[in-house]
Protein backbone atom coordinates (compact mmCIF):
# COMPACT_ATOMS: atom_id res chain seq x y z
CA UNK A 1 -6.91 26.00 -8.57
CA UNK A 2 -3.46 24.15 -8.73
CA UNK A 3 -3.87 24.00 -5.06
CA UNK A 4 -7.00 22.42 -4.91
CA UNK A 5 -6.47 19.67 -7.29
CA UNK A 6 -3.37 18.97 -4.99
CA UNK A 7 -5.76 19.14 -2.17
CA UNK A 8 -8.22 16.69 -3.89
CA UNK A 9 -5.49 14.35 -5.08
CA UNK A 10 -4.27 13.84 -1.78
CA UNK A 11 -7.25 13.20 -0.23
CA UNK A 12 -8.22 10.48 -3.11
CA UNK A 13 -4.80 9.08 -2.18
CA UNK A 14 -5.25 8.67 1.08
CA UNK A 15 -8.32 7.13 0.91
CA UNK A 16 -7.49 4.72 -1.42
CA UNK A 17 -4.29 3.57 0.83
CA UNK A 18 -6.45 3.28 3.70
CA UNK A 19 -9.50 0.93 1.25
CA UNK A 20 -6.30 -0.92 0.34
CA UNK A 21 -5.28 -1.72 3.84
CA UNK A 22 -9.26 -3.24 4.67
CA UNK A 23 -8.06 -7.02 6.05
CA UNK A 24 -11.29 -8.64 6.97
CA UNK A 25 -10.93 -10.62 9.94
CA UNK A 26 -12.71 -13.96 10.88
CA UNK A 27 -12.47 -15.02 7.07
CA UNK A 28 -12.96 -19.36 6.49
CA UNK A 29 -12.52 -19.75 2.88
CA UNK A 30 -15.76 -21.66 1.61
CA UNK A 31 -15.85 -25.03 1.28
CA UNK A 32 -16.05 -26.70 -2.74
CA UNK A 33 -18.91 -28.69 -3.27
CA UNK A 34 -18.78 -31.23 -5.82
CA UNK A 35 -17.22 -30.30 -9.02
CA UNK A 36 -17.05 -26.53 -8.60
CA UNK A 37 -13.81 -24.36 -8.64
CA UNK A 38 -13.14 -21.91 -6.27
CA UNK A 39 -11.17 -18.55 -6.98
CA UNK A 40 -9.29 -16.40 -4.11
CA UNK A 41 -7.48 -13.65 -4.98
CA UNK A 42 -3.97 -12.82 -3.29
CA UNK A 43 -3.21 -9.45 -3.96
CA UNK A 44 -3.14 -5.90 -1.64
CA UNK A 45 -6.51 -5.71 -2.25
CA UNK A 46 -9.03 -8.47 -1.11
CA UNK A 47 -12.04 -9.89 -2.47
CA UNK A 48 -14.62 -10.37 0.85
CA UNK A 49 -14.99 -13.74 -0.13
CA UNK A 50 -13.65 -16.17 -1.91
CA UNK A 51 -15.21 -16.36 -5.84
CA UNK A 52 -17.18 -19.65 -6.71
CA UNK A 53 -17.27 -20.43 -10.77
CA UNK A 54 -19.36 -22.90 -11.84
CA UNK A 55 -19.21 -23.61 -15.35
CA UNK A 56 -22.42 -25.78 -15.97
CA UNK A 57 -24.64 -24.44 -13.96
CA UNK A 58 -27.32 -25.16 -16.33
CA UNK A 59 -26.21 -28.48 -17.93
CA UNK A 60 -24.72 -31.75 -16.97
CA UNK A 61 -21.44 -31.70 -18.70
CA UNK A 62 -19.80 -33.99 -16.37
CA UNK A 63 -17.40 -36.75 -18.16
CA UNK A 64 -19.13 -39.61 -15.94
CA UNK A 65 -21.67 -40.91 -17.00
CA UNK A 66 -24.50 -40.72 -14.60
């Protein structure tokens, strides 16, 4: 049983070394569109894509007055 869950934690290892060393190629981070913040992450592990926040997506909460 010991040898198993060696077995199984090596595997689990190894597969989550080879997820961590996924580099997408061709990548063009996405370009901002008015007043919209854009997120990438810059760790070992990458985000396929860059994440887009935008905070008032349902109301004008701009300071300028329109």
């Amino acid at each position: 049983m010991i040898r198993y869950a060696f077995f199984v934690l090596t595997v689990m290892a190894t597969a989550a070394t080879a997820i961590a060393a996924v580099h997408p190629t061709g990548f063009e981070p996405a370009q901002a569109k008015g007043n919209v913040t854009v997120i990438e992450k810059n760790s070992p592990f990458p985000v396929l894509g860059p994440i887009i926040v935008e905070e008032c997506a349902v109301e004008d909460c701009s300071d300028v007055q329109s």
